[in-house]
C-alpha atoms as a PDB file:
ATOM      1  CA  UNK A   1     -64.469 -18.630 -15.418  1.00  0.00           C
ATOM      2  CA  UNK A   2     -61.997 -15.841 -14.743  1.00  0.00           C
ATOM      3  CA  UNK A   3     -60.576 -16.082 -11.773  1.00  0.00           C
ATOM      4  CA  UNK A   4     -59.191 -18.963  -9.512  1.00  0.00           C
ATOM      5  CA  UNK A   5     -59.707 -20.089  -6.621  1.00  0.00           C
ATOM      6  CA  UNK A   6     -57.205 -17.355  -4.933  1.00  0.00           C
ATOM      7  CA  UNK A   7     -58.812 -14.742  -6.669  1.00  0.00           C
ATOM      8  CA  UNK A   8     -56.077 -14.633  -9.400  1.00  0.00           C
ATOM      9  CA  UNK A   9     -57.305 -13.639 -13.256  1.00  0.00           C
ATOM     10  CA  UNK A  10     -57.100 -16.660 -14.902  1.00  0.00           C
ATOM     11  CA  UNK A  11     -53.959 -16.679 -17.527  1.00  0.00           C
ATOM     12  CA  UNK A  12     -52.191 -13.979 -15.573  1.00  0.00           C
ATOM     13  CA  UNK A  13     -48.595 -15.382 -14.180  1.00  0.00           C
ATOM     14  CA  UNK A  14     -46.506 -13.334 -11.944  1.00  0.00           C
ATOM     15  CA  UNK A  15     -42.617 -14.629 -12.130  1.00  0.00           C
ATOM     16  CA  UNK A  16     -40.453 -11.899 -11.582  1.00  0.00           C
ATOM     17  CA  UNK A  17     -36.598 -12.144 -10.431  1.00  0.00           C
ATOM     18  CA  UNK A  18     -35.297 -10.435  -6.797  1.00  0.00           C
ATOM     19  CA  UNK A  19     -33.880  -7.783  -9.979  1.00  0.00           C
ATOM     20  CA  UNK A  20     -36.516  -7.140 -11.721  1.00  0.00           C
ATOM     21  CA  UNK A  21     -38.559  -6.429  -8.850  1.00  0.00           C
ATOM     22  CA  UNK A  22     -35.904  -4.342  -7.231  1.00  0.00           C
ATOM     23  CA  UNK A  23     -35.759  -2.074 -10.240  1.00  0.00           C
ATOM     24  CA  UNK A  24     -39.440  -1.782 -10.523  1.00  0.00           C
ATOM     25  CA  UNK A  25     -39.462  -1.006  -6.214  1.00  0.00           C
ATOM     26  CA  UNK A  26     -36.743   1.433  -7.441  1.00  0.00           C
ATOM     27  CA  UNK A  27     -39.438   3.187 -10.242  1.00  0.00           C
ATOM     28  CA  UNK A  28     -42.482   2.734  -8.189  1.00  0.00           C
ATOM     29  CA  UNK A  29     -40.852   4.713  -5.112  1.00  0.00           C
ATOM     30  CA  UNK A  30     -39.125   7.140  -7.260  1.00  0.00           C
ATOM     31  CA  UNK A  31     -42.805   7.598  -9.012  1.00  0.00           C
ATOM     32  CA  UNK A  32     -44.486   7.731  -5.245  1.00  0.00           C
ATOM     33  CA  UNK A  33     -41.733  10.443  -3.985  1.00  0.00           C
ATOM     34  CA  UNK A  34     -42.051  12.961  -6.988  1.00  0.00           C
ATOM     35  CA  UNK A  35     -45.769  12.503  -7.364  1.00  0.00           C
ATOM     36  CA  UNK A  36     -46.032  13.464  -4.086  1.00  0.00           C
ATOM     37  CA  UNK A  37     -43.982  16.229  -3.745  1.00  0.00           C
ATOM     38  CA  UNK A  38     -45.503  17.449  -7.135  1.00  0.00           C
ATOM     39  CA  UNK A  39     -48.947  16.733  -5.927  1.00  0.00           C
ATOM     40  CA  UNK A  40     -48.310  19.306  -2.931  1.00  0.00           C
ATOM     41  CA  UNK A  41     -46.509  21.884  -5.162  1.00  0.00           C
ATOM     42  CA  UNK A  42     -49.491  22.080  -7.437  1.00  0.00           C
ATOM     43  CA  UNK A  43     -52.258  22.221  -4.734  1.00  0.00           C
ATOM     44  CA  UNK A  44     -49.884  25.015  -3.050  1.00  0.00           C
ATOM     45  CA  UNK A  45     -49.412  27.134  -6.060  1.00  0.00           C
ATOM     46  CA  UNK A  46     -53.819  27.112  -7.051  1.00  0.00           C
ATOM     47  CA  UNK A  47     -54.311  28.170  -3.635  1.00  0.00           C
ATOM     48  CA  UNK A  48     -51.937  31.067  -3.952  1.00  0.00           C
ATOM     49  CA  UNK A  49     -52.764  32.579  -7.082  1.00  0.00           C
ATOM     50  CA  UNK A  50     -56.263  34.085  -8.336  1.00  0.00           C
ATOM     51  CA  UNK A  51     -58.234  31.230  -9.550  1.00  0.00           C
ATOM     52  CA  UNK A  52     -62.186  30.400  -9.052  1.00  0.00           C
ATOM     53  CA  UNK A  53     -62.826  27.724  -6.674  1.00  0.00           C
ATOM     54  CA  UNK A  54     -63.708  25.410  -9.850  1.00  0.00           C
ATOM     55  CA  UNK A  55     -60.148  25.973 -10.765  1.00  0.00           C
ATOM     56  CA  UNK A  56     -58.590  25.328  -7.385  1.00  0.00           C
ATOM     57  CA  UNK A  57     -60.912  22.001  -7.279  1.00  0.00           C
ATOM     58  CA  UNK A  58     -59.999  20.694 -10.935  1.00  0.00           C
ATOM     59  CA  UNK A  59     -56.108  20.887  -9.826  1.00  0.00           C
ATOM     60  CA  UNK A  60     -56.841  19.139  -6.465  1.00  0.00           C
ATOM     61  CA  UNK A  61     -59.080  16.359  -8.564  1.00  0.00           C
ATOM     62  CA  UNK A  62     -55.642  15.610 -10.682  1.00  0.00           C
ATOM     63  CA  UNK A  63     -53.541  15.811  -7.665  1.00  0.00           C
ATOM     64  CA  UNK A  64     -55.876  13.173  -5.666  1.00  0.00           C
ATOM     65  CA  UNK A  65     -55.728  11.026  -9.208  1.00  0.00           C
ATOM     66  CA  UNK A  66     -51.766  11.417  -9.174  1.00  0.00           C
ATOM     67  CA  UNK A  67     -50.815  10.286  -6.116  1.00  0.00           C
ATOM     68  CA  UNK A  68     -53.562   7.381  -6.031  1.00  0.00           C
ATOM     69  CA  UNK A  69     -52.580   5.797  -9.068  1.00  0.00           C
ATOM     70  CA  UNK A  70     -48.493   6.228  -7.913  1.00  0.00           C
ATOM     71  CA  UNK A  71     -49.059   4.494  -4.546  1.00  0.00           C
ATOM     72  CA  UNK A  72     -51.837   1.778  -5.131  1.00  0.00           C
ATOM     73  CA  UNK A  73     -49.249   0.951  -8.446  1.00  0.00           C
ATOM     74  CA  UNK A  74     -46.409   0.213  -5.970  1.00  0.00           C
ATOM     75  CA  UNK A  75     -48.553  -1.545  -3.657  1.00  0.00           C
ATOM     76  CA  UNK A  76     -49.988  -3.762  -5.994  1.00  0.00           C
ATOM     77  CA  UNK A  77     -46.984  -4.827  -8.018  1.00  0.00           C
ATOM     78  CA  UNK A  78     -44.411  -4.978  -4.762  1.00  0.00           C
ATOM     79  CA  UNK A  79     -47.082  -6.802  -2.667  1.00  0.00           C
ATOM     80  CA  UNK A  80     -46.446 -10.432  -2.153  1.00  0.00           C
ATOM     81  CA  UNK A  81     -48.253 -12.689  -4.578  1.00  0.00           C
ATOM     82  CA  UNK A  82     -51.505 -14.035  -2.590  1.00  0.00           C
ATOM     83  CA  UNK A  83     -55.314 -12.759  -2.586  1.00  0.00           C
ATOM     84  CA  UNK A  84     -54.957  -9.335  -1.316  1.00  0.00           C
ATOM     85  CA  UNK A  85     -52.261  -8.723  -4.452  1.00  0.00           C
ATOM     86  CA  UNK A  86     -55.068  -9.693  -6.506  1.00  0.00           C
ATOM     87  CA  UNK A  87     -57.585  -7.353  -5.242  1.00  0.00           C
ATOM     88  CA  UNK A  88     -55.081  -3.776  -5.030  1.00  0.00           C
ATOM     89  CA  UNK A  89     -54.736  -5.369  -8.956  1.00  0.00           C
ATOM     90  CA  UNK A  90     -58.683  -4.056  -9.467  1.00  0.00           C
ATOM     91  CA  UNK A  91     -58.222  -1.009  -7.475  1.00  0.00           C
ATOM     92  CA  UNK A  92     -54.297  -0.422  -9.564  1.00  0.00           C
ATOM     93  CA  UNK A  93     -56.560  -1.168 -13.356  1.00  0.00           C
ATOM     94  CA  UNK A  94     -59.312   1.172 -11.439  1.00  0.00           C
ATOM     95  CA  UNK A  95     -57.205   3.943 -10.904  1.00  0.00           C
ATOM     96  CA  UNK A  96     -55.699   3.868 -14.351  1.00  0.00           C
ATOM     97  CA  UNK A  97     -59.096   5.449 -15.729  1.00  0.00           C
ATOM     98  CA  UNK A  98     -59.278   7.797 -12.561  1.00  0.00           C
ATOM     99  CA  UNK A  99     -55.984   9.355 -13.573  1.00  0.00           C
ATOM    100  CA  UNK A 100     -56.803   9.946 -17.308  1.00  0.00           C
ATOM    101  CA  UNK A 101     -60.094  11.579 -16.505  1.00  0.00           C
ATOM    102  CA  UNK A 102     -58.376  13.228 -13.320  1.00  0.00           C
ATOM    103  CA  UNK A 103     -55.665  14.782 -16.143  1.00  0.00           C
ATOM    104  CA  UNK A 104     -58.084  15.969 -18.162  1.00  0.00           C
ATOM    105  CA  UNK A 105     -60.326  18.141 -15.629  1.00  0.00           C
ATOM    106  CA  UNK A 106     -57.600  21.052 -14.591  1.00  0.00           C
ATOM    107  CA  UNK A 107     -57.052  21.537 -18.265  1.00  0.00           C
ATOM    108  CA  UNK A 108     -60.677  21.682 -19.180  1.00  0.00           C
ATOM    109  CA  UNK A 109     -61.089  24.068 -16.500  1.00  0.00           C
ATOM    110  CA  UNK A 110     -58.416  26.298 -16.921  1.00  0.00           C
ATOM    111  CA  UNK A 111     -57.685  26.377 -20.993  1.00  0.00           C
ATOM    112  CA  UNK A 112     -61.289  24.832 -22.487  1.00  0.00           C
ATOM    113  CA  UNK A 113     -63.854  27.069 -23.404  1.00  0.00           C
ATOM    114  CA  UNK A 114     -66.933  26.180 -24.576  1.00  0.00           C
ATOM    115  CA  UNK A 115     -70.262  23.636 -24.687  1.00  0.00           C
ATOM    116  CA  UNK A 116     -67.476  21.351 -25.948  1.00  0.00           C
ATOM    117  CA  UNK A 117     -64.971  21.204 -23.527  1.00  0.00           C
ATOM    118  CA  UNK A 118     -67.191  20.292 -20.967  1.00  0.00           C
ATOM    119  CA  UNK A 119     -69.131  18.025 -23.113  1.00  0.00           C
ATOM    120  CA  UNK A 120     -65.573  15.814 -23.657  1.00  0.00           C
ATOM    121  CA  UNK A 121     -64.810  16.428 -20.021  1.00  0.00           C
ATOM    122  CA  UNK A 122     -68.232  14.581 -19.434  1.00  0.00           C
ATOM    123  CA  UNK A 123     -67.548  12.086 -21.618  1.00  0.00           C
ATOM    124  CA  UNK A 124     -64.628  10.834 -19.928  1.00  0.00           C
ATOM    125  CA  UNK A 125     -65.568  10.830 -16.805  1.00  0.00           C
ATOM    126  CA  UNK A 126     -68.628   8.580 -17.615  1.00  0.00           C
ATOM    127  CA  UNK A 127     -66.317   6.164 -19.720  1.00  0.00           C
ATOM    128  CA  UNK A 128     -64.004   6.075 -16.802  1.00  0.00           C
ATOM    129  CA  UNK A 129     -66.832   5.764 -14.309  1.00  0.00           C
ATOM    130  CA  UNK A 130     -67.943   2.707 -16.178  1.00  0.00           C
ATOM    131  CA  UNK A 131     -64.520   1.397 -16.764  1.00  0.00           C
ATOM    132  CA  UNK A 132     -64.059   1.646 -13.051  1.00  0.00           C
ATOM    133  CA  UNK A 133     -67.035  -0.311 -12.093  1.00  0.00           C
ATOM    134  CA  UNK A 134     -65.938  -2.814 -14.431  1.00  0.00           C
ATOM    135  CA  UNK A 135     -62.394  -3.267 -13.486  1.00  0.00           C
ATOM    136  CA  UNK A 136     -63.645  -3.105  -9.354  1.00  0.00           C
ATOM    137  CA  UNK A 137     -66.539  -5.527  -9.956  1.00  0.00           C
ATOM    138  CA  UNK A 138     -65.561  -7.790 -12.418  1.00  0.00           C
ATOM    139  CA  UNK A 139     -62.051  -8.777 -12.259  1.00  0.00           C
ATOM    140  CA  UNK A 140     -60.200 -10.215 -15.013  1.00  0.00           C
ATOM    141  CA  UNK A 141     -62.710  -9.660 -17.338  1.00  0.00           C
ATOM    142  CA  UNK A 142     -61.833  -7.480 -20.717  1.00  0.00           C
ATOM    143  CA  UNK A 143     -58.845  -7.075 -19.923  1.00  0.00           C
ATOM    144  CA  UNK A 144     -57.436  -6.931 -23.451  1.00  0.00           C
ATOM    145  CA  UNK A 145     -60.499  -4.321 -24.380  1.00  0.00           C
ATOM    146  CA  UNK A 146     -58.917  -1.817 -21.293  1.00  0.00           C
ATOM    147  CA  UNK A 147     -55.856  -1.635 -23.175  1.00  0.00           C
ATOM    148  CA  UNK A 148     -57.415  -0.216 -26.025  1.00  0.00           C
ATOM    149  CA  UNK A 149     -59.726   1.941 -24.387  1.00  0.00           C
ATOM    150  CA  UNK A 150     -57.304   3.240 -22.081  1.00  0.00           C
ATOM    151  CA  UNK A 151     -55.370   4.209 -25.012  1.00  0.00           C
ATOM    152  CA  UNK A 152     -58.820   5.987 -26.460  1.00  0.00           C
ATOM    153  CA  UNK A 153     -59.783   7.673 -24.041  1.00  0.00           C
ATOM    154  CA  UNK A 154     -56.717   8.962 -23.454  1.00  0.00           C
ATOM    155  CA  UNK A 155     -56.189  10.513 -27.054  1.00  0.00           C
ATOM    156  CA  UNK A 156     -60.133  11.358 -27.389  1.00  0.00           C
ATOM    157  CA  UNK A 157     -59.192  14.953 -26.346  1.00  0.00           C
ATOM    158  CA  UNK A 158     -58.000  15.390 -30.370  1.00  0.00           C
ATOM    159  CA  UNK A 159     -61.774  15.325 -30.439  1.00  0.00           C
ATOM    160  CA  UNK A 160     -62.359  18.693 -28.663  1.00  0.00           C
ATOM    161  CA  UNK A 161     -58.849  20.543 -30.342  1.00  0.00           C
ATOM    162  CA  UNK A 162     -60.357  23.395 -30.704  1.00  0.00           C
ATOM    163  CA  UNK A 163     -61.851  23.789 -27.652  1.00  0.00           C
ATOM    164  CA  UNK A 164     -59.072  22.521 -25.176  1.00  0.00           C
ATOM    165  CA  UNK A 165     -55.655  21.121 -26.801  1.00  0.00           C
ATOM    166  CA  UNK A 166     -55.481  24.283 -29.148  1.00  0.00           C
ATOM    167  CA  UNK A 167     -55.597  26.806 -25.997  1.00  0.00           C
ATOM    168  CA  UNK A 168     -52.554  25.445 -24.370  1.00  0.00           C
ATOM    169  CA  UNK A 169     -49.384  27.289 -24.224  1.00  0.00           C
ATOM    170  CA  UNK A 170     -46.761  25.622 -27.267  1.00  0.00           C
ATOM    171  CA  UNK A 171     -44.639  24.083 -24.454  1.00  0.00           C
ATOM    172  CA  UNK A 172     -47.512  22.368 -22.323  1.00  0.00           C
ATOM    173  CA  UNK A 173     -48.992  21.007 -25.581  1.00  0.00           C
ATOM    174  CA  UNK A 174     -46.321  19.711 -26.602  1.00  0.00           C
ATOM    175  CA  UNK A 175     -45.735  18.016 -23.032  1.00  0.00           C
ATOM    176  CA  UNK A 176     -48.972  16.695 -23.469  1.00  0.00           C
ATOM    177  CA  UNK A 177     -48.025  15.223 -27.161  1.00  0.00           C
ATOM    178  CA  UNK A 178     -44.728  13.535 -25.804  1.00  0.00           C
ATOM    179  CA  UNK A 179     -46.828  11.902 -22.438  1.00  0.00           C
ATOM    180  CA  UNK A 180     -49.373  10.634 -24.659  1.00  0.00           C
ATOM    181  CA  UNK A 181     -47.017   9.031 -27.123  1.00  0.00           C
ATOM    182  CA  UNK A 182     -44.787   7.313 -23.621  1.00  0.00           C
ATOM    183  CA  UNK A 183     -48.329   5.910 -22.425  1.00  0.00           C
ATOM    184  CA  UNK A 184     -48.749   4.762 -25.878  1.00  0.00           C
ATOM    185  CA  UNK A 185     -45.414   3.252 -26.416  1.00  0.00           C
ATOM    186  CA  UNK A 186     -45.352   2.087 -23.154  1.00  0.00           C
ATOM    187  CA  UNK A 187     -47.626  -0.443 -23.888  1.00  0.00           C
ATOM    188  CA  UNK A 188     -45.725  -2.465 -26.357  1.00  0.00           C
ATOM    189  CA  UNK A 189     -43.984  -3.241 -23.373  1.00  0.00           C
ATOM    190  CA  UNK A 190     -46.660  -3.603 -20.921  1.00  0.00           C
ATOM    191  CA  UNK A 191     -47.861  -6.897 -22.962  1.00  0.00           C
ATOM    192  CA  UNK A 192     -44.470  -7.942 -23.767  1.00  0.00           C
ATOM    193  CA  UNK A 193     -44.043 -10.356 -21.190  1.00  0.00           C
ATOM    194  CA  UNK A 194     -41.434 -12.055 -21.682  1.00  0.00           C
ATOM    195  CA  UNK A 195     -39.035  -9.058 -22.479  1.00  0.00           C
ATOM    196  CA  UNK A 196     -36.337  -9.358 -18.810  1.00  0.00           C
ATOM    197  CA  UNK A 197     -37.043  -6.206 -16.494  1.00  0.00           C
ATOM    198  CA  UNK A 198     -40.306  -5.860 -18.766  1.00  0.00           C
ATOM    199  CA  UNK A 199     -42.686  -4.459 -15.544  1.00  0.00           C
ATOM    200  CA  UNK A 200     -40.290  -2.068 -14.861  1.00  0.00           C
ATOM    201  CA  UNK A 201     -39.399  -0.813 -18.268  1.00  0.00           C
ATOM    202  CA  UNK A 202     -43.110  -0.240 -18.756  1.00  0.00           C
ATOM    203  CA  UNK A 203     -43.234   1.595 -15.114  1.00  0.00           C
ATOM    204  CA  UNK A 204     -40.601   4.126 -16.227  1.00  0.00           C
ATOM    205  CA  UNK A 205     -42.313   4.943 -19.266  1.00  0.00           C
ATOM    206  CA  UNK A 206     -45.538   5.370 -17.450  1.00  0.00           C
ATOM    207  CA  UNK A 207     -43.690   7.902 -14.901  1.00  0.00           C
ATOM    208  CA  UNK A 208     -41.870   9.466 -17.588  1.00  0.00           C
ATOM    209  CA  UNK A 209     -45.087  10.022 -19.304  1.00  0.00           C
ATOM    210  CA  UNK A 210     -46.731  11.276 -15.934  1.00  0.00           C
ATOM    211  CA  UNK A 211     -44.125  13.956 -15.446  1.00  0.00           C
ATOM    212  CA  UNK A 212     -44.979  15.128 -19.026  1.00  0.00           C
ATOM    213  CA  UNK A 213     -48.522  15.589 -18.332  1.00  0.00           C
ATOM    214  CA  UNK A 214     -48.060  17.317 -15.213  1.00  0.00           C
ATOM    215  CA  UNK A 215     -45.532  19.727 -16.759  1.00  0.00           C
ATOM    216  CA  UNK A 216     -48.764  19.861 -19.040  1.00  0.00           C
ATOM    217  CA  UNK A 217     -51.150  20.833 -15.941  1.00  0.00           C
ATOM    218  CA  UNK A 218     -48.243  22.940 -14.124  1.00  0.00           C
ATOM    219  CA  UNK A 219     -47.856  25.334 -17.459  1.00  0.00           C
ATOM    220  CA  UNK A 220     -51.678  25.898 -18.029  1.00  0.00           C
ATOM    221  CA  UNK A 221     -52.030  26.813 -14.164  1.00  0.00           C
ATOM    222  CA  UNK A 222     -49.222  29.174 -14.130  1.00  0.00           C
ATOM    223  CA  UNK A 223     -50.543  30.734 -17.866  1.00  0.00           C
ATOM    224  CA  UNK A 224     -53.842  31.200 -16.049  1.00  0.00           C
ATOM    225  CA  UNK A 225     -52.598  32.680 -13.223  1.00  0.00           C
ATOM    226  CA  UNK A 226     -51.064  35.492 -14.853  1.00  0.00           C
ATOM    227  CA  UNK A 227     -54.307  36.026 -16.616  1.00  0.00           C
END
């Protein structure tokens, strides 16, 4: 069995302190703010400047992703503990793989050349598909395993260097090296549980890694705009 009656993963506690969840509200609404200010910025600037409609799309897919994963996070972790918290936690895991594949389309698009690009933009977005229908339909279940894969799929773009990372501009890669290694370090306290202000600490590093990767997204738009 892995949930309970109230819909709760089994094993999962949720025992935070009026601080700790004040300083995560603090994160998460920072996060929701800048992603969505960002999120419009981005949009406004491919709509201005000479791209293809593929383009234009690919930056609107990461700015949907963005702002999806920012708000359903602070909905799920500052909702009150009861069933409905339980279910935004499926659509908050869900959204998780939505924003890695949603990161990955604008640069394919507007740096990746090649059968291979789009072959590891495919890829992702049918691991991320699955993992979606996983984390939406059965709750609680391999939840260790997403770690792990979130943390592969992520990095799976060293795969396809040639064709993607190796086209971006030196300061947008190495954005895109310093996000990858805040998601990755991030975790360590994502699973340390008993660490004080631990939920929060891990919500900073995921919105200081966000802000890396859209530097990442906002540097290979303007590069091929002046193409």
């Amino acid at each position: 069995m892995f949930l309970a009656e109230d819909g709760r993963p089994v094993g999962l506690t949720w025992h935070y302190t009026p601080r700790e969840i004040v300083a995560d509200g603090v994160v998460h609404g920072l996060g929701v703010l800048l992603g969505l200010a960002g999120a419009v910025a981005l949009v406004s600037m491919a709509l201005t400047e000479h791209l293809g409609l593929s383009e234009r799309i690919a930056v609107a897919v990461y700015a949907t992703a963005l702002v999806s994963m920012l708000a359903v996070s602070a909905t799920y972790n500052l909702y009150p503990v009861g069933r409905r918290k339980w279910l935004l936690r499926r659509a908050d895991h869900a959204l998780i793989y939505l924003m890695i594949a949603g990161t990955y389309t604008p640069l394919v698009a507007l740096v990746g050349t090649g059968p291979m690009a789009w072959g590891l933009l495919a890829f992702v977005w049918i691991v991320a598909g699955i993992g979606i229908a996983v984390k939406l339909l059965l709750p609680g279940r391999f939840d260790r395993l997403s770690i792990g894969l979130y943390l592969l799929l992520g990095w799976c773009g060293l795969f396809a260097y040639e064709s993607v990372i190796s086209a971006l501009q030196p300061t947008a890669l190495w954005m895109l090296a310093v996000g990858g290694l805040l998601y990755s370090v991030g975790v360590i306290f994502h699973v340390w549980r008993k660490l004080p202000f631990q939920n929060a600490i891990w919500h900073a590093f995921v919105l200081a890694a966000a802000a890396c990767h859209y530097g990442t997204v906002w540097a290979s738009l303007a590069g091929a705009s002046a193409t």
